[in-house]
Protein backbone atom coordinates (compact mmCIF):
# COMPACT_ATOMS: atom_id res chain seq x y z
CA UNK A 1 49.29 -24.48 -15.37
CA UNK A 2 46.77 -24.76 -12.71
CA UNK A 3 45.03 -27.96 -12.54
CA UNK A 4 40.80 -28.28 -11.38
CA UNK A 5 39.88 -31.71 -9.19
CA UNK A 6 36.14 -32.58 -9.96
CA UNK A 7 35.87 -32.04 -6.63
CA UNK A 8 36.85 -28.15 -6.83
CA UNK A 9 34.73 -27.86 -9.64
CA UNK A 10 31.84 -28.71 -7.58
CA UNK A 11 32.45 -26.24 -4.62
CA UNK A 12 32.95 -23.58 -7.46
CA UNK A 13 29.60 -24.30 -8.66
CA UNK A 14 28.02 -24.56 -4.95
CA UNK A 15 29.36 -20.82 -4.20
CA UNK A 16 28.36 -19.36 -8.05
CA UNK A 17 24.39 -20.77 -7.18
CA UNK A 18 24.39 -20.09 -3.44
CA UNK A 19 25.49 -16.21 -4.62
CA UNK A 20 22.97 -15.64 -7.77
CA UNK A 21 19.92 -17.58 -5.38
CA UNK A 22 21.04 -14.67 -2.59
CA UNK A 23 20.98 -12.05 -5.47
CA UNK A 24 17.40 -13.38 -6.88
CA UNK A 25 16.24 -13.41 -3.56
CA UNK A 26 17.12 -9.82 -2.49
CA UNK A 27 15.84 -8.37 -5.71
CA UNK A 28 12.76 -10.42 -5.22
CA UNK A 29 12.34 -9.18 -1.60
CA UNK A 30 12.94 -5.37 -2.60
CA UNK A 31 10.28 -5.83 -5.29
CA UNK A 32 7.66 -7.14 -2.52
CA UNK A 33 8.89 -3.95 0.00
CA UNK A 34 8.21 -1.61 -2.63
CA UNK A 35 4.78 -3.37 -3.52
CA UNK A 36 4.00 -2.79 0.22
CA UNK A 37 4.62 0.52 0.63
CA UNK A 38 2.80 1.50 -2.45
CA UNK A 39 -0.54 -0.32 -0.61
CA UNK A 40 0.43 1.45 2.67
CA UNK A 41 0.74 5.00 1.28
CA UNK A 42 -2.52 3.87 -0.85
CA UNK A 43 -4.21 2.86 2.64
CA UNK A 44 -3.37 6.10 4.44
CA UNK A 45 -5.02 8.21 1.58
CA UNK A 46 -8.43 6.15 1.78
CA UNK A 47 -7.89 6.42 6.07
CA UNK A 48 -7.50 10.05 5.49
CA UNK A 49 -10.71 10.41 3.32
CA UNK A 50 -12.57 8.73 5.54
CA UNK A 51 -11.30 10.92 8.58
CA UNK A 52 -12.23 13.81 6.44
CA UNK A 53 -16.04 12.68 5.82
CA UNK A 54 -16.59 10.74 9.41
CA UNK A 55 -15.68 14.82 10.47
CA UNK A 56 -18.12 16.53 8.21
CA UNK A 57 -20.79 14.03 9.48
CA UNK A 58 -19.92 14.59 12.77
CA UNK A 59 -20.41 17.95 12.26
CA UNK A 60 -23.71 17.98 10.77
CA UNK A 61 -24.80 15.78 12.83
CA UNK A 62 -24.06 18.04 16.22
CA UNK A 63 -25.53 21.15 14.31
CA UNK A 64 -28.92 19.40 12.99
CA UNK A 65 -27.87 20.40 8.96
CA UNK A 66 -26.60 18.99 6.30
CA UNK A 67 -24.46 21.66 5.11
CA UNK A 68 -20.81 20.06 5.23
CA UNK A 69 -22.40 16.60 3.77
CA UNK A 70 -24.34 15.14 0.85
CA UNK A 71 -26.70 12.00 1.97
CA UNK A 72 -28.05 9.40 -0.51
CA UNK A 73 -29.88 6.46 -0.38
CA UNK A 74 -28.41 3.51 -1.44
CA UNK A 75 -29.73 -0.06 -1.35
CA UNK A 76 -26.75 -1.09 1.22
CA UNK A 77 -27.88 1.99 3.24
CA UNK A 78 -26.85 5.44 3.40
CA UNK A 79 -23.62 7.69 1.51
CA UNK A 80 -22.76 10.14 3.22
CA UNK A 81 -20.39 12.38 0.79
CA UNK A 82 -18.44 15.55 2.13
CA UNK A 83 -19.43 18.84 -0.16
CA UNK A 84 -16.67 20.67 -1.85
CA UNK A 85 -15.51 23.07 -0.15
CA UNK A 86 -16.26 27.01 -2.24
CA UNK A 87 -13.83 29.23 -1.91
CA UNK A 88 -15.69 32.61 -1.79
């Protein structure tokens, strides 16, 4: 029969928490890389938005209309809103 020292008892617990705090850890650290790429795919969205109505200004703007954009007054300042675009 196999006999157990206190001693090996104690490196046999060492190795069974250094192995389940590595395993907590990396499912911790997935959950946080998934969390961030979620807000980075959210943040490219709102930066293409924003590309999309800084261009309809910008075209206005250089032709003296406001056919691309809506513009309302605001008590920060101005909105300026992109139209739909109609399909005709």
């Amino acid at each position: 029969m196999f006999r157990f020292t206190i001693r090996d008892v104690l490196w046999l617990t060492v190795v069974v928490a250094l192995a389940v705090a590595i395993l907590v850890n990396n499912n911790r650290h997935r959950k946080q890389v998934a969390t961030m790429q979620e807000q980075a795919e959210q943040l490219r969205r709102e930066g293409k938005d924003w590309e999309h109505r800084a261009k309809a200004l910008r075209n206005d703007l250089m032709r003296g209309t406001n056919q691309n954009t809506d513009v309302e007054f605001i008590p920060d300042g101005i909105r300026y809103t992109p139209k739909a675009k109609t399909t005709r």
